[in-house]
PDB file of N, CA and C in Angstrom:
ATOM      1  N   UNK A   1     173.908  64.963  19.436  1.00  0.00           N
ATOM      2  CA  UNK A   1     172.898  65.964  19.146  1.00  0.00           C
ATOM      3  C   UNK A   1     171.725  65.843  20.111  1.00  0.00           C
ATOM      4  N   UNK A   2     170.631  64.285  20.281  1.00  0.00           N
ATOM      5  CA  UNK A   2     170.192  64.425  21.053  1.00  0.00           C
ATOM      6  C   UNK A   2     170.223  64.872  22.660  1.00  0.00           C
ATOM      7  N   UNK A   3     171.773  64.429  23.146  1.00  0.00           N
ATOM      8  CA  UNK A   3     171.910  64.684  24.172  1.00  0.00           C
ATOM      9  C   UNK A   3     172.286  66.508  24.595  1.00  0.00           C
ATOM     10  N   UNK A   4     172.446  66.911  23.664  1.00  0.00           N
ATOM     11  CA  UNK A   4     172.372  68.446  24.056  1.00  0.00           C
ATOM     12  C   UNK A   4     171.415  69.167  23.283  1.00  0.00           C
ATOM     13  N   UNK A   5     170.387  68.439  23.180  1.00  0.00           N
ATOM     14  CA  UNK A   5     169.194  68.876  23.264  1.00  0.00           C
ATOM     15  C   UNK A   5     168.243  68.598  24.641  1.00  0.00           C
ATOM     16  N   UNK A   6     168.481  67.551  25.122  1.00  0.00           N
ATOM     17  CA  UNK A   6     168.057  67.119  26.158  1.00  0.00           C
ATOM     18  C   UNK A   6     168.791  67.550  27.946  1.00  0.00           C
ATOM     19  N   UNK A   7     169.868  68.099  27.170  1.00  0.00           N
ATOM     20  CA  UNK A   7     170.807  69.327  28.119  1.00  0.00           C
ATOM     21  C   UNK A   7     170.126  70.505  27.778  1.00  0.00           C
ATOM     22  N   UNK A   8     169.786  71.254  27.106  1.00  0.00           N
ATOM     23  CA  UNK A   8     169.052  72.676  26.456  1.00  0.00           C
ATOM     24  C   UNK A   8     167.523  72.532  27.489  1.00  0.00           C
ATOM     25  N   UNK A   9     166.535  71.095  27.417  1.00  0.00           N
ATOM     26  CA  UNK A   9     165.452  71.382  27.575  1.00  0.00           C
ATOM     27  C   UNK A   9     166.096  71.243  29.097  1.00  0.00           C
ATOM     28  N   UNK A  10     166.871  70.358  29.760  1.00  0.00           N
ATOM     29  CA  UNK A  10     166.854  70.353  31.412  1.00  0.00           C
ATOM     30  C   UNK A  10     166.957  71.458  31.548  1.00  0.00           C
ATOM     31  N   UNK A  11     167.566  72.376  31.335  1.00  0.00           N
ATOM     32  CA  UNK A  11     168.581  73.867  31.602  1.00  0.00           C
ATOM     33  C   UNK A  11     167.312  74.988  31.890  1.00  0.00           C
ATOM     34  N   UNK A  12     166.505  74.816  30.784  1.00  0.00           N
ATOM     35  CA  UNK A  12     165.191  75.701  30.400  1.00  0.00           C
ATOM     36  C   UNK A  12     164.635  75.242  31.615  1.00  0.00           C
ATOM     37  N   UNK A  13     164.099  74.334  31.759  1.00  0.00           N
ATOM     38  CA  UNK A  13     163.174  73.954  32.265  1.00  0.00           C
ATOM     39  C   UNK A  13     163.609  73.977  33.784  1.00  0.00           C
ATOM     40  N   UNK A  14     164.848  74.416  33.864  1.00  0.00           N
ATOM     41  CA  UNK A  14     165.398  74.655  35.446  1.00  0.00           C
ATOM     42  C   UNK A  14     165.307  76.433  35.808  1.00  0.00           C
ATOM     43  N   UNK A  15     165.571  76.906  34.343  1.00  0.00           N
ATOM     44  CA  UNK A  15     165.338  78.276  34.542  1.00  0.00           C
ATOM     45  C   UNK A  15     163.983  78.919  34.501  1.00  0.00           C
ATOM     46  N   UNK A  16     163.201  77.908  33.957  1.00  0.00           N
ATOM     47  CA  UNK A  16     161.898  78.678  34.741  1.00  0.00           C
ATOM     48  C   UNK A  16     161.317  78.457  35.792  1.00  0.00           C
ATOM     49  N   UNK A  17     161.665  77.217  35.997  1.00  0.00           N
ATOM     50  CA  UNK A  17     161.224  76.857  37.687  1.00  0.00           C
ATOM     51  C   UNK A  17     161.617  77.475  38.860  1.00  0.00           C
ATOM     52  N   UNK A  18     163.148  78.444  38.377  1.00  0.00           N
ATOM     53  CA  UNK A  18     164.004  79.187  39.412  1.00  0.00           C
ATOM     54  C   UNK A  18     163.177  80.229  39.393  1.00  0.00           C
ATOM     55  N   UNK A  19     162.512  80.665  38.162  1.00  0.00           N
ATOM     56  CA  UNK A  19     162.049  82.404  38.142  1.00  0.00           C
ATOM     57  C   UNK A  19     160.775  82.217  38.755  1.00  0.00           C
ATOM     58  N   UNK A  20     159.890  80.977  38.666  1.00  0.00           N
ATOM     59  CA  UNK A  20     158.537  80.763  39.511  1.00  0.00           C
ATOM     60  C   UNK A  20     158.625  81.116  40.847  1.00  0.00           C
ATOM     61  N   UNK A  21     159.835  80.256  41.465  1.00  0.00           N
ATOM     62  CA  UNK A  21     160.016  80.247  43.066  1.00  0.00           C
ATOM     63  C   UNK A  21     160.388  80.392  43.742  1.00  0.00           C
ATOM     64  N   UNK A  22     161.200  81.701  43.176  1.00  0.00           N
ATOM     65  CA  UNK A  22     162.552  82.205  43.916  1.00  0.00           C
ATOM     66  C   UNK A  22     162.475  83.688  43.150  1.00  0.00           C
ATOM     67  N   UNK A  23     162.825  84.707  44.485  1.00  0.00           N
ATOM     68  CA  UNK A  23     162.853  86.226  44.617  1.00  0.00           C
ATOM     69  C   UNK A  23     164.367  86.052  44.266  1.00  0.00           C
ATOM     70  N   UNK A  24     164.899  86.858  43.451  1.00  0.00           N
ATOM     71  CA  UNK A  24     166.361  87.251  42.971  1.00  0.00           C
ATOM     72  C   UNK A  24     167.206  88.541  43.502  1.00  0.00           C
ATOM     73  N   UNK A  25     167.930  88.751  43.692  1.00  0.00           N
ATOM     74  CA  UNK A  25     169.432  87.875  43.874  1.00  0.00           C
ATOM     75  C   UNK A  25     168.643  86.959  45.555  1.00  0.00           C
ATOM     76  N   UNK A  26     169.170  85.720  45.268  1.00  0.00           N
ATOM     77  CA  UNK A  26     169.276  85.131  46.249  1.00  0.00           C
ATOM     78  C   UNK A  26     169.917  83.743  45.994  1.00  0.00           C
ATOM     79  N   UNK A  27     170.453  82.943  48.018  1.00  0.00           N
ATOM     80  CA  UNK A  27     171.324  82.349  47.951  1.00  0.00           C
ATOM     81  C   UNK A  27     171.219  81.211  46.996  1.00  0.00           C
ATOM     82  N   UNK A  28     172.088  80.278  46.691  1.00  0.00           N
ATOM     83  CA  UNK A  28     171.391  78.921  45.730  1.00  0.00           C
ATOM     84  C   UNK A  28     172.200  77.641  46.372  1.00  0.00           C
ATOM     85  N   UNK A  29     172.289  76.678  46.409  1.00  0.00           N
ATOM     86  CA  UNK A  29     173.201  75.764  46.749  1.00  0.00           C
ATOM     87  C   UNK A  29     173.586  74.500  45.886  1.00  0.00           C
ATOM     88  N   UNK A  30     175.175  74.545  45.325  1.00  0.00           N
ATOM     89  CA  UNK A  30     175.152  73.858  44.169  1.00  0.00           C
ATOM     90  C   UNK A  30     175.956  72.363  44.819  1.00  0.00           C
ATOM     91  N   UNK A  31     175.174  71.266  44.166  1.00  0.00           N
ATOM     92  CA  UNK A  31     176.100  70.412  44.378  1.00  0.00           C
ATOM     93  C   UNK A  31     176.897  69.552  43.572  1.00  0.00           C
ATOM     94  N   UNK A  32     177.971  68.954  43.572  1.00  0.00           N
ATOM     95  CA  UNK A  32     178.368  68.480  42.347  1.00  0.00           C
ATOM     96  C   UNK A  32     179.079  67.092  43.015  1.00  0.00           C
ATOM     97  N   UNK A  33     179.338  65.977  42.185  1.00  0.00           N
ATOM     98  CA  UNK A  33     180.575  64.918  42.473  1.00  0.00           C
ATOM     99  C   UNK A  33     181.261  65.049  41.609  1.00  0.00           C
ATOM    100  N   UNK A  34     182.631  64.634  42.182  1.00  0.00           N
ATOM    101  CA  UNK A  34     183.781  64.811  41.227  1.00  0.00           C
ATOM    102  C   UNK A  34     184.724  63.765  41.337  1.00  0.00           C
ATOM    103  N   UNK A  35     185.764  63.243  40.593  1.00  0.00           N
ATOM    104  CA  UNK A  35     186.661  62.309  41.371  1.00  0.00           C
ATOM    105  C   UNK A  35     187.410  62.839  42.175  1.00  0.00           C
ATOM    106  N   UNK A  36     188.051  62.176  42.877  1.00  0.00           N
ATOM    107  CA  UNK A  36     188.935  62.874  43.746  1.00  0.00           C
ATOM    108  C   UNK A  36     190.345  63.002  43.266  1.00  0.00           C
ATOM    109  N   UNK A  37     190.353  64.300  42.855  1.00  0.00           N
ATOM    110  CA  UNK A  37     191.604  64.859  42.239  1.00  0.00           C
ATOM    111  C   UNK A  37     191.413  66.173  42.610  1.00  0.00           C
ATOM    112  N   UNK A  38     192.258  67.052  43.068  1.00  0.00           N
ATOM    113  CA  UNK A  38     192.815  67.901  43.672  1.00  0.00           C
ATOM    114  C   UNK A  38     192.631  68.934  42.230  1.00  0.00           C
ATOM    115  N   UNK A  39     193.083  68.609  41.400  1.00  0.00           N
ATOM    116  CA  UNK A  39     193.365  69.455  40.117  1.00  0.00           C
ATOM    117  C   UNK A  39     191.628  69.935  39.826  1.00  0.00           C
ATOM    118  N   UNK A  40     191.061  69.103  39.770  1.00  0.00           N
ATOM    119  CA  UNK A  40     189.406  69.196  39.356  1.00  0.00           C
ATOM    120  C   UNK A  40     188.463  69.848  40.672  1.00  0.00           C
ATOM    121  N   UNK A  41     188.763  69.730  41.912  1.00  0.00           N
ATOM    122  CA  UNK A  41     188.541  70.541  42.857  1.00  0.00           C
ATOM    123  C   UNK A  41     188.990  71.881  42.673  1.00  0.00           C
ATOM    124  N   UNK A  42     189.784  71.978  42.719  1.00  0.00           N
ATOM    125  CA  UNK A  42     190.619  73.077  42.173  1.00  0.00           C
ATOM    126  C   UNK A  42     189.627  74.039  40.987  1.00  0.00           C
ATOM    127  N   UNK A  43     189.731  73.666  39.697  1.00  0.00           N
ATOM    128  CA  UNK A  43     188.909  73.738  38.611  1.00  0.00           C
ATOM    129  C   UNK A  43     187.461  74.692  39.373  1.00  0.00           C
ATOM    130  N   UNK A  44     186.707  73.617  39.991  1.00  0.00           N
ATOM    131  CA  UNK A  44     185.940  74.105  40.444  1.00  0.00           C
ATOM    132  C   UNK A  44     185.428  75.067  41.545  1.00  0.00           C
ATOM    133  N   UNK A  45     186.337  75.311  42.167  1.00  0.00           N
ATOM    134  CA  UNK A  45     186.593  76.129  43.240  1.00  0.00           C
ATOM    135  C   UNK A  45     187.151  77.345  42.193  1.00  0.00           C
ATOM    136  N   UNK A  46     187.754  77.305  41.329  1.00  0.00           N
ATOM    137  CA  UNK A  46     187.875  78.761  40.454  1.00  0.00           C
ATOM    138  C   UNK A  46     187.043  79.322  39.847  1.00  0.00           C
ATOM    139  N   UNK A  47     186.232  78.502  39.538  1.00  0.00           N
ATOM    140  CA  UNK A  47     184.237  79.056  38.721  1.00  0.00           C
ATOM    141  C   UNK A  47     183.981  80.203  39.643  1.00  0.00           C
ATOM    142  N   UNK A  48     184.012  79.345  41.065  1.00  0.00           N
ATOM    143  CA  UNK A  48     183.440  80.571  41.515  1.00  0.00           C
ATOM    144  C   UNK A  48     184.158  81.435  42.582  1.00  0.00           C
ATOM    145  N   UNK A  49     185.383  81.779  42.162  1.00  0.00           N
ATOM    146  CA  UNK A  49     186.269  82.746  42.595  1.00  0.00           C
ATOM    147  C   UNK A  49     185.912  83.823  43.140  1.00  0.00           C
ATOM    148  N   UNK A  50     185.528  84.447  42.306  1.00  0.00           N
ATOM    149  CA  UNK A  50     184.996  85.989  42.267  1.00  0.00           C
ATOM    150  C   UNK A  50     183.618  86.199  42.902  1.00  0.00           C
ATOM    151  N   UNK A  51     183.536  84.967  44.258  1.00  0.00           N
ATOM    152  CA  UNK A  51     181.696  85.690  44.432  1.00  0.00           C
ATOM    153  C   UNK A  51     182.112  85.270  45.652  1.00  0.00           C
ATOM    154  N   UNK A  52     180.837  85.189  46.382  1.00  0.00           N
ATOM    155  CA  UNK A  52     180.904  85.440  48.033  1.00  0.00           C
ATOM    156  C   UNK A  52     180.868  83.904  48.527  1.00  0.00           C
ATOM    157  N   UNK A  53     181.329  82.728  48.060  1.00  0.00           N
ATOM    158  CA  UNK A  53     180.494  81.366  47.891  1.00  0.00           C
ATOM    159  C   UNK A  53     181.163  80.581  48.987  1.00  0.00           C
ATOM    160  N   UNK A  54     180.252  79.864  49.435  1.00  0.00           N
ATOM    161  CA  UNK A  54     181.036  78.542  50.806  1.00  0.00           C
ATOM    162  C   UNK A  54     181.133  77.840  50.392  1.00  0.00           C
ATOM    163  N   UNK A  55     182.773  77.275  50.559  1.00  0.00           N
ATOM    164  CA  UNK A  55     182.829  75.507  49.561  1.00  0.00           C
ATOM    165  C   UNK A  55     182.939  74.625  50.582  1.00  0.00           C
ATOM    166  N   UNK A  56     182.320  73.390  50.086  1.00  0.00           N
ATOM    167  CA  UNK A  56     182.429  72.391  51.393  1.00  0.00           C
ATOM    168  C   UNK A  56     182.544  71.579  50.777  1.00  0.00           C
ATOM    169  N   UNK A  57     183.626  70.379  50.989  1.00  0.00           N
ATOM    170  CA  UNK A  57     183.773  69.320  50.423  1.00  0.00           C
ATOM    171  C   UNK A  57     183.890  67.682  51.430  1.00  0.00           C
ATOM    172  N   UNK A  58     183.614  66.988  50.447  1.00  0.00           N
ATOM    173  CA  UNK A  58     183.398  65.647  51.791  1.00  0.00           C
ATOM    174  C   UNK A  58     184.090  64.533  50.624  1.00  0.00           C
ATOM    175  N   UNK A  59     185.005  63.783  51.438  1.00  0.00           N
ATOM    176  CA  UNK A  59     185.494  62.464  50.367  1.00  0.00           C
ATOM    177  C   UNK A  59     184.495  61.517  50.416  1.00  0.00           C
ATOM    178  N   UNK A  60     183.711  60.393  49.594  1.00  0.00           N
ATOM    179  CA  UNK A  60     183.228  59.348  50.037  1.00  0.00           C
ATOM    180  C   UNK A  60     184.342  58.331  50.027  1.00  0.00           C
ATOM    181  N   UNK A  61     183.468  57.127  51.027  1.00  0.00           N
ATOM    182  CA  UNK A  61     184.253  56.423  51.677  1.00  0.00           C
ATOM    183  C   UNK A  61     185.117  55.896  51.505  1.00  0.00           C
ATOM    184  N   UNK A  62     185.183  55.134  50.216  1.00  0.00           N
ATOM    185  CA  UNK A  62     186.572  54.491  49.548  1.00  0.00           C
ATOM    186  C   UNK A  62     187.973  55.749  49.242  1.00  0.00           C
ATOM    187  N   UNK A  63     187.166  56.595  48.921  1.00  0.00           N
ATOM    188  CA  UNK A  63     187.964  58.030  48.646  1.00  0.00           C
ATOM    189  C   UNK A  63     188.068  58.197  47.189  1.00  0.00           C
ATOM    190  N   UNK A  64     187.460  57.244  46.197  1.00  0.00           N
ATOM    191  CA  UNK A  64     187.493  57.951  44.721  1.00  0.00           C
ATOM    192  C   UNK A  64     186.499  58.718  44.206  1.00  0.00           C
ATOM    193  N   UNK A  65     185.790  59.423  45.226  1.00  0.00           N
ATOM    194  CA  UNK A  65     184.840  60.591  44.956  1.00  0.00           C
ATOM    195  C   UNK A  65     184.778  61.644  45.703  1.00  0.00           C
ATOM    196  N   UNK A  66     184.492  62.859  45.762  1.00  0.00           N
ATOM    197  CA  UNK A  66     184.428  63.888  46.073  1.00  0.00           C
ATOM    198  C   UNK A  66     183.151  64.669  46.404  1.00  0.00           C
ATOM    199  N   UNK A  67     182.482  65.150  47.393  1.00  0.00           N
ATOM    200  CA  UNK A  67     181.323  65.691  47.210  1.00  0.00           C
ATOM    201  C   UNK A  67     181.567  67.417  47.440  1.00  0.00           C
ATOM    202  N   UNK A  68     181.374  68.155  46.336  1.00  0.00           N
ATOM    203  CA  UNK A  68     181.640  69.673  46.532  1.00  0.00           C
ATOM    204  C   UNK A  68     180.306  70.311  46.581  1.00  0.00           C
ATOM    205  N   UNK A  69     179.873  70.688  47.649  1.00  0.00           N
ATOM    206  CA  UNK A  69     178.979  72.359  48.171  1.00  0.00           C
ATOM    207  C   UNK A  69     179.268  73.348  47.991  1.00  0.00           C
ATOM    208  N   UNK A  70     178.535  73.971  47.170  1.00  0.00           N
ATOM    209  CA  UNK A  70     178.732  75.677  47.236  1.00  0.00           C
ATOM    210  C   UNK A  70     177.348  76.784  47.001  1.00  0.00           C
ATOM    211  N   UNK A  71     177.384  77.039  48.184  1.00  0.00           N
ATOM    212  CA  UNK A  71     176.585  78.410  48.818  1.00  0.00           C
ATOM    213  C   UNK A  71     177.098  79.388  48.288  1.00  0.00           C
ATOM    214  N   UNK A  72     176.265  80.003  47.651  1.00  0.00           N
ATOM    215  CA  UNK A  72     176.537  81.428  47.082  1.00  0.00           C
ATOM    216  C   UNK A  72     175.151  81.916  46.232  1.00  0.00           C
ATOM    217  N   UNK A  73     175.299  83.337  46.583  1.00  0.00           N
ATOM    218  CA  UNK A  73     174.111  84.425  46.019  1.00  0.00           C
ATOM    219  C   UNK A  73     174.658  84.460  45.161  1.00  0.00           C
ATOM    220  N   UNK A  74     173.621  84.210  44.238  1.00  0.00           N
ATOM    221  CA  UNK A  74     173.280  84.189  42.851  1.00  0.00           C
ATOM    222  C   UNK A  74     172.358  85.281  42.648  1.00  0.00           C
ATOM    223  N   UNK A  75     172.714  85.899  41.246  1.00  0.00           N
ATOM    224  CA  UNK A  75     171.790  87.513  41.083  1.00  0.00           C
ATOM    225  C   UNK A  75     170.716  87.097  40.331  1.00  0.00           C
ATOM    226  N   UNK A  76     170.155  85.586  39.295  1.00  0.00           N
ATOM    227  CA  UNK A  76     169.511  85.764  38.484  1.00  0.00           C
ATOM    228  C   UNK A  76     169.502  83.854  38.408  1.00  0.00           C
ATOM    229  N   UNK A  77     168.187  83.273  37.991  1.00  0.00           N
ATOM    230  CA  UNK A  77     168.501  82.042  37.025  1.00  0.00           C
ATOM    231  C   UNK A  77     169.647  81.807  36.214  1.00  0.00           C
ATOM    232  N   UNK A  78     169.358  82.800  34.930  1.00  0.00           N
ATOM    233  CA  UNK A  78     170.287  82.932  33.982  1.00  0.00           C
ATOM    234  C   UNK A  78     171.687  82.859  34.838  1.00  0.00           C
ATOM    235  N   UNK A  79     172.296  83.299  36.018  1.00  0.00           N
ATOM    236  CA  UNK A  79     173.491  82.975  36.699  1.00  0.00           C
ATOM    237  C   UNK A  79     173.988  82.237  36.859  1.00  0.00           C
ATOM    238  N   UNK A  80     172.775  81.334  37.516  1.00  0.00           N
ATOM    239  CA  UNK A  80     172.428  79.895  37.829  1.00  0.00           C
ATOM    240  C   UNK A  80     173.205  78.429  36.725  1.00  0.00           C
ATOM    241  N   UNK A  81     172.102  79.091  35.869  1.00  0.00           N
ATOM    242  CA  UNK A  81     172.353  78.298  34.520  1.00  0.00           C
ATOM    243  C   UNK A  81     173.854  78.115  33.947  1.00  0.00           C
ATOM    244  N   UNK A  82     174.273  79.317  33.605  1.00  0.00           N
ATOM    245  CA  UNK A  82     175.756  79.489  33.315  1.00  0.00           C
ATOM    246  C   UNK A  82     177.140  78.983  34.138  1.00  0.00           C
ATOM    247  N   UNK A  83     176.756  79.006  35.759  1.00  0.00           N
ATOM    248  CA  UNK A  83     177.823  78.382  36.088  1.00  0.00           C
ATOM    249  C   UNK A  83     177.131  76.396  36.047  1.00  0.00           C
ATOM    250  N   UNK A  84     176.195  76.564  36.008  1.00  0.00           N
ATOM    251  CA  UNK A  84     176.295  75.263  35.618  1.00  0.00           C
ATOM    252  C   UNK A  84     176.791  74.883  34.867  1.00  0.00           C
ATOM    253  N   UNK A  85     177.195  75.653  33.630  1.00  0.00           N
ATOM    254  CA  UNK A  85     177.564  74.981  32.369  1.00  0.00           C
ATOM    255  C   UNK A  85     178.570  75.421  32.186  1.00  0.00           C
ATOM    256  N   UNK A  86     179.196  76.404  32.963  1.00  0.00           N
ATOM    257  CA  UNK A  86     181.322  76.379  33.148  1.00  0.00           C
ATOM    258  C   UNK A  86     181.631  74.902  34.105  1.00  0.00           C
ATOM    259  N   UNK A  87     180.654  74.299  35.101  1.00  0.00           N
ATOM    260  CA  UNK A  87     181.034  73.790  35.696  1.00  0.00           C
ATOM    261  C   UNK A  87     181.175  72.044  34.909  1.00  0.00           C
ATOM    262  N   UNK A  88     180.375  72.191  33.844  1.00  0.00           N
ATOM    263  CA  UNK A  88     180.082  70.932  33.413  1.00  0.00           C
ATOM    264  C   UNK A  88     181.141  70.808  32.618  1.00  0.00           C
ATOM    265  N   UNK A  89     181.940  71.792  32.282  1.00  0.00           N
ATOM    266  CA  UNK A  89     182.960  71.465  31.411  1.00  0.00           C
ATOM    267  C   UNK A  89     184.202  70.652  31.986  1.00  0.00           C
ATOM    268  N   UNK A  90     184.159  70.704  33.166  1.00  0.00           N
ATOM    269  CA  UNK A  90     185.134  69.924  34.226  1.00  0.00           C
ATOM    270  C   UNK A  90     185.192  68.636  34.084  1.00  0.00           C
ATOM    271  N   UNK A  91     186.081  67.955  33.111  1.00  0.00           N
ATOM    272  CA  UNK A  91     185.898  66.450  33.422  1.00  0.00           C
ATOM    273  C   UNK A  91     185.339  65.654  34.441  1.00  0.00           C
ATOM    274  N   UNK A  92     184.619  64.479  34.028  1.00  0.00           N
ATOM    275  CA  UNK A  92     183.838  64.115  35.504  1.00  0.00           C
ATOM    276  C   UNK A  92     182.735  64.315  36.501  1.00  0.00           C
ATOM    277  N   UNK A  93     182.969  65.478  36.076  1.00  0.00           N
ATOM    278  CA  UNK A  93     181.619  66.016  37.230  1.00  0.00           C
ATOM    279  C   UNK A  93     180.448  65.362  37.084  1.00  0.00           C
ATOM    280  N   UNK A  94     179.490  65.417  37.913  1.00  0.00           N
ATOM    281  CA  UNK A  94     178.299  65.324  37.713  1.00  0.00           C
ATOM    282  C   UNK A  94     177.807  66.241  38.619  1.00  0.00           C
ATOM    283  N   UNK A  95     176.665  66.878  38.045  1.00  0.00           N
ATOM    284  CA  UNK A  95     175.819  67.729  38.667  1.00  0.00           C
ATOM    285  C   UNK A  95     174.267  66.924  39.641  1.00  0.00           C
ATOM    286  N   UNK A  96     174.172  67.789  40.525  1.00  0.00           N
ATOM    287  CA  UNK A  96     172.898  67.242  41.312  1.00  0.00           C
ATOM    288  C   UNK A  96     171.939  68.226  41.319  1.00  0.00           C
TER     289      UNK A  96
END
C-alpha cells in the first residue's frame, strides 16, 4: 500500500513538473534497465509500437543488463505518465 502510494505521489509530482517546463507535444527521452532478455526488450519495444520513437539499446559489461533509449514525441505529461506505467509492468525494469 505504502509503496503505491509513494508510486502515485512520484508520478504526480513528475506530471507537474512536465507541465511547468515543457511546451506539448514534444520530444521526451525515456530510459529504462532491463535484464538482458530478448523477450523483455521485446515487451518494451511494443509499448511503443505505434509512435514515431528511436530505440537504442546498450548491453552492460558483464552482459546481464540492458540499457534501453527511447526518443519519442510525446503529446502530453499525462502520455508521459502512462507509458511509464505500461512500461513498469515489465518484469525487471527499472525506470530512470
Amino acid at each position: 500500500m505504502n509503496q503505491e502510494k509513494n508510486t502515485a505521489e512520484f508520478y504526480e509530482r513528475l506530471k507537474k513538473q512536465l507541465e511547468e517546463t515543457t511546451t506539448w507535444p514534444s520530444p521526451y527521452l525515456f530510459k529504462f534497465i532491463v535484464p538482458a532478455d530478448l523477450e523483455k526488450i521485446a515487451e518494451i519495444d511494443s509499448i511503443f509500437d505505434a509512435t514515431d520513437a528511436e530505440i537504442n539499446t546498450r548491453d552492460s559489461s558483464k552482459g546481464t543488463y540492458t540499457s534501453v533509449s527511447i526518443k519519442v514525441t510525446m503529446e502530453s505529461p499525462d502520455a508521459v505518465v502512462e507509458k511509464y506505467l505500461e512500461v513498469s509492468k515489465v518484469e525487471g525494469v527499472i525506470s530512470l
